[in-house]
C-alpha atoms as a PDB file:
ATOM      1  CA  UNK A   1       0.000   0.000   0.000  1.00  0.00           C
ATOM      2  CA  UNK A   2       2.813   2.321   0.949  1.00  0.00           C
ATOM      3  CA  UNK A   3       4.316   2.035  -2.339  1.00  0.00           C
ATOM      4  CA  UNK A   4       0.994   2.887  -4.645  1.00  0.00           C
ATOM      5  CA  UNK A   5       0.864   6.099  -2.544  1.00  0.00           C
ATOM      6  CA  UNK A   6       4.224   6.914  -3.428  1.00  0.00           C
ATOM      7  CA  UNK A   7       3.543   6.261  -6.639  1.00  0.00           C
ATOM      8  CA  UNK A   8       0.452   8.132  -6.909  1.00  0.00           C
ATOM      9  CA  UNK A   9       2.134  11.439  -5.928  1.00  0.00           C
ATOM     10  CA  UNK A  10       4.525  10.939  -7.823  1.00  0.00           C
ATOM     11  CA  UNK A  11       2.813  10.588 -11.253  1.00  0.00           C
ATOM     12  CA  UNK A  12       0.638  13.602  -9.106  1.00  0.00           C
ATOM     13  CA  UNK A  13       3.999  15.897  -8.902  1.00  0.00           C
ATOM     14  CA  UNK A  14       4.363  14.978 -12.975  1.00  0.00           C
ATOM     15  CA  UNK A  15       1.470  16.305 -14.070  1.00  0.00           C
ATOM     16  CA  UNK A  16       1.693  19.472 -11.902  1.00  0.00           C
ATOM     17  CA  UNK A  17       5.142  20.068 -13.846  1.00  0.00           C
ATOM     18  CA  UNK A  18       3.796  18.856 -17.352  1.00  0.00           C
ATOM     19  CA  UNK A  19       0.495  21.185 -16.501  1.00  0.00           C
ATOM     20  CA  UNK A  20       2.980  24.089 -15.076  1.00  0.00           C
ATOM     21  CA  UNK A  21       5.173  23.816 -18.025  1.00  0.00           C
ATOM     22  CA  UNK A  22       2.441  24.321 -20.537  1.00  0.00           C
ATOM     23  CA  UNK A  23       1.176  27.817 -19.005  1.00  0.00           C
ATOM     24  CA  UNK A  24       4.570  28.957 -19.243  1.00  0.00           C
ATOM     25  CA  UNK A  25       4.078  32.341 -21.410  1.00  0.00           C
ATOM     26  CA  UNK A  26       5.277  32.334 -24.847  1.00  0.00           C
ATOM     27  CA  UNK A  27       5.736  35.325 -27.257  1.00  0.00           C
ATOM     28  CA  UNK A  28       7.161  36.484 -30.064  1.00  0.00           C
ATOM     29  CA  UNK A  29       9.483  39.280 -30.141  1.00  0.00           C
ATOM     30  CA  UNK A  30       9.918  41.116 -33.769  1.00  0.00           C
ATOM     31  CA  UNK A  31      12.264  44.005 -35.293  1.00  0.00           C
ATOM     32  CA  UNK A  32      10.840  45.849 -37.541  1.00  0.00           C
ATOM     33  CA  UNK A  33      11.564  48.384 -39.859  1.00  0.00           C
ATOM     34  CA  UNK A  34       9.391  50.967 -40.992  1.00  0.00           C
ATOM     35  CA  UNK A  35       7.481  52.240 -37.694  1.00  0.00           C
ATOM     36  CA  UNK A  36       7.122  55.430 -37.776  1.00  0.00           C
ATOM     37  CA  UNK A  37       4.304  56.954 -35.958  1.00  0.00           C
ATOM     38  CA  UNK A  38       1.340  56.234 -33.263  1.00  0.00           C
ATOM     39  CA  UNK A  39      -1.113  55.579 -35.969  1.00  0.00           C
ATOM     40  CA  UNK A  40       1.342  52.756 -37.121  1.00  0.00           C
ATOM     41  CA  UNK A  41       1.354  51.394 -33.863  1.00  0.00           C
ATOM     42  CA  UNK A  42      -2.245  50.788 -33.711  1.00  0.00           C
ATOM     43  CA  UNK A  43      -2.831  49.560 -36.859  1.00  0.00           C
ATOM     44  CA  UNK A  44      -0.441  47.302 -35.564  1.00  0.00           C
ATOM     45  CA  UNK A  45      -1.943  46.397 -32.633  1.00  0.00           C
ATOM     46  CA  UNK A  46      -5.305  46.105 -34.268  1.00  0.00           C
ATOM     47  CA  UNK A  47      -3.871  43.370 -36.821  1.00  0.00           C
ATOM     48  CA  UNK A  48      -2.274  41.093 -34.325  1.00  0.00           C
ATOM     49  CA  UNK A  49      -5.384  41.378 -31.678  1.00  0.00           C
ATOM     50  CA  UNK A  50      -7.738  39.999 -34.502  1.00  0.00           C
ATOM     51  CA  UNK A  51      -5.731  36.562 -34.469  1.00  0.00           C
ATOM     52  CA  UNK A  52      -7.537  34.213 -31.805  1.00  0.00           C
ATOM     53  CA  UNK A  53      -4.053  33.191 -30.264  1.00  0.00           C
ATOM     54  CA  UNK A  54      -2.937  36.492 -29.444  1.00  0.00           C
ATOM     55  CA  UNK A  55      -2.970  37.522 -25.713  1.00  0.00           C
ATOM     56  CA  UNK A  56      -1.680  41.149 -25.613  1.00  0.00           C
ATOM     57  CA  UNK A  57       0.669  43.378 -28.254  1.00  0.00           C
ATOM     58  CA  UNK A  58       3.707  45.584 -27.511  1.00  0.00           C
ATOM     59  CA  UNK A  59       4.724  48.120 -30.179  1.00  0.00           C
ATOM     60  CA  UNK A  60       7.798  50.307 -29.653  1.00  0.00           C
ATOM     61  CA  UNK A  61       8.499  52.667 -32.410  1.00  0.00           C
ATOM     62  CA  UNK A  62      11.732  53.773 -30.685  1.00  0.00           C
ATOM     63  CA  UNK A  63      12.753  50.067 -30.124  1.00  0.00           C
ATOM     64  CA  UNK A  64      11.174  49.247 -33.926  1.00  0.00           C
ATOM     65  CA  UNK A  65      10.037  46.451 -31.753  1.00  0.00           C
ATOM     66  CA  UNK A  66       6.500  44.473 -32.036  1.00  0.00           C
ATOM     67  CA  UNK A  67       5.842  42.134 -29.390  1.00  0.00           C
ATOM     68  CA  UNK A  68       2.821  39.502 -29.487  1.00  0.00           C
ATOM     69  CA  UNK A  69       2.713  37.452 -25.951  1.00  0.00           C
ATOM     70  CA  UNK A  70       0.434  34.241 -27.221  1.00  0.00           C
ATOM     71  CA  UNK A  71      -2.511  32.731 -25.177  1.00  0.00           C
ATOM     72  CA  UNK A  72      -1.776  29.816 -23.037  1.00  0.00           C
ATOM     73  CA  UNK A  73      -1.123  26.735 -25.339  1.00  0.00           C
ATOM     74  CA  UNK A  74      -1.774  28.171 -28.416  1.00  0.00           C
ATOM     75  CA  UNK A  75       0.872  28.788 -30.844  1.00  0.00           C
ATOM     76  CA  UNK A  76       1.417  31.641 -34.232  1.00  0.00           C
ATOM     77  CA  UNK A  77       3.660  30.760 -37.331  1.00  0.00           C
ATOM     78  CA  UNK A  78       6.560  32.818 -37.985  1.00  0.00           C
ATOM     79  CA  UNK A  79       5.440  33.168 -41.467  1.00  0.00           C
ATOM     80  CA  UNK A  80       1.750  34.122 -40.230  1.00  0.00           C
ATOM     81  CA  UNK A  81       3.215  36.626 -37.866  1.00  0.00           C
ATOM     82  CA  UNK A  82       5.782  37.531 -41.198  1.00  0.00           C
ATOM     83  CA  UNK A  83       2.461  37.965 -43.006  1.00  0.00           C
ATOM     84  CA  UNK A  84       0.708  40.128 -40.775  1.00  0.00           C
ATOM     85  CA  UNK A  85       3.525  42.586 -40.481  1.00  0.00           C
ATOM     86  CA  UNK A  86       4.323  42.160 -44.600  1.00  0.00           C
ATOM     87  CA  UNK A  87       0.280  42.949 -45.291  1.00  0.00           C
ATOM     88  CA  UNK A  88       0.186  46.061 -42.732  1.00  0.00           C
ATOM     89  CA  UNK A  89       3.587  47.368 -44.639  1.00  0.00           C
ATOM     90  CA  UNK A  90       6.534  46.659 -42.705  1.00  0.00           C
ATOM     91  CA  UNK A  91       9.769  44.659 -43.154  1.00  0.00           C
ATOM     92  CA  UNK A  92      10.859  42.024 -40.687  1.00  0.00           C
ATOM     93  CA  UNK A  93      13.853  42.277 -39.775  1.00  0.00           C
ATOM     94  CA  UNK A  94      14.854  39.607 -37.322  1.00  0.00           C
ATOM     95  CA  UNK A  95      12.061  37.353 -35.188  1.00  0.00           C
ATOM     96  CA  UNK A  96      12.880  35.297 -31.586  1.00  0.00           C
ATOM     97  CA  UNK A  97      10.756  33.401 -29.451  1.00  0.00           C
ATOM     98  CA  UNK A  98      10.561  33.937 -25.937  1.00  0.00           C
ATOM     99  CA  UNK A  99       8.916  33.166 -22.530  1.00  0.00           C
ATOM    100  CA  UNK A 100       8.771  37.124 -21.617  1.00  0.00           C
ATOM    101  CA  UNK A 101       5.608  38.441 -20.933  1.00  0.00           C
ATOM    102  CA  UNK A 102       4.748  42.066 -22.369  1.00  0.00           C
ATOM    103  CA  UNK A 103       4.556  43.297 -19.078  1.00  0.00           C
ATOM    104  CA  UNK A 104       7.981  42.066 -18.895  1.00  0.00           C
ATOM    105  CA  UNK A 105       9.719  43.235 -22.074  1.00  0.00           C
ATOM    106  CA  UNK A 106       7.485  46.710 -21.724  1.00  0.00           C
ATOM    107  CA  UNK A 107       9.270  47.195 -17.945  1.00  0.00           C
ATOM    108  CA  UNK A 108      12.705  46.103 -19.858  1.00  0.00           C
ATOM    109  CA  UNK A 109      12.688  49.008 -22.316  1.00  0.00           C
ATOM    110  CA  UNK A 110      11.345  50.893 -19.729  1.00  0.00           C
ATOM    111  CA  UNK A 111      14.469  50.359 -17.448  1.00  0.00           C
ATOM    112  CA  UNK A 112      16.946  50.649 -20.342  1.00  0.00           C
ATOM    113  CA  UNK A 113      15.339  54.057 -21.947  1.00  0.00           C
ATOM    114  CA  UNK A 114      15.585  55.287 -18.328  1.00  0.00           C
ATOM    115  CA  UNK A 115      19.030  54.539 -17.550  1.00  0.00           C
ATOM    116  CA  UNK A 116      19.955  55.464 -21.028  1.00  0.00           C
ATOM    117  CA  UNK A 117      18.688  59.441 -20.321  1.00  0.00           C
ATOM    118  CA  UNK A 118      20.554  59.526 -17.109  1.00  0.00           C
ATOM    119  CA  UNK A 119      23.958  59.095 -18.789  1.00  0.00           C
END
C-alpha cells in the first residue's frame, strides 16, 4: 500500500510540472523596420489582436520592436506573424521566441530608456 501512494504522488507531482510547463508564457518578439508613428502602432496592434491566439501586443516605435505574448497553449507561425507585419507594410527584420511576458519586455525598455537618459 505504501508504495501505490508513493507512486500516486509521484505521477501527481508529474502532471503538476507537465500542466505548469504548458502555461509557461510564450511570445514572439519582432524588429521591424518601418514604424514610424502612433497611428502605425495601432494599426499594428489592431492586426495582431484579430488573431484568436494572441494575448496582448507591444509596439515600440523607438525600439522598432512588435511584441505579441500568445494565449496559453496556443501557438502563431513565424510566417503568419511575417504575413501580418508584410500585409500592414513593414519589413521584418529579425524574429525570436521567448517566454517574456509584455509586461515584462514593456518594464525592460522601460528600465533601459531610463538609464539610457541619465547618462
Amino acid at each position: 500500500m505504501n508504495h501505490s501512494i508513493k507512486l500516486f504522488f509521484v505521477a501527481l507531482s508529474l502532471i503538476f510540472a507537465l500542466t505548469a510547463k504548458a502555461e509557461e508564457v510564450n511570445s514572439i518578439e519582432v524588429e521591424v523596420n518601418g514604424l514610424v508613428c502612433a497611428f502605425c502602432a495601432q494599426g499594428i496592434t489592431s492586426a495582431f489582436s484579430k488573431e484568436p491566439q494572441t494575448q496582448e501586443v507591444l509596439v515600440s516605435l523607438e525600439h522598432r520592436l512588435v511584441a505579441i505574448e500568445l494565449k496559453p497553449g496556443t501557438d502563431m507561425s513565424d510566417d503568419r506573424v511575417t504575413e501580418v507585419l508584410v500585409d500592414a507594410g513593414y519589413d521584418v527584420v529579425g524574429m525570436k521566441r521567448t517566454q517574456r511576458s509584455v509586461a515584462m519586455i514593456r518594464e525592460t525598455m522601460d528600465t533601459n530608456t531610463s538609464s539610457h537618459h541619465h547618462e
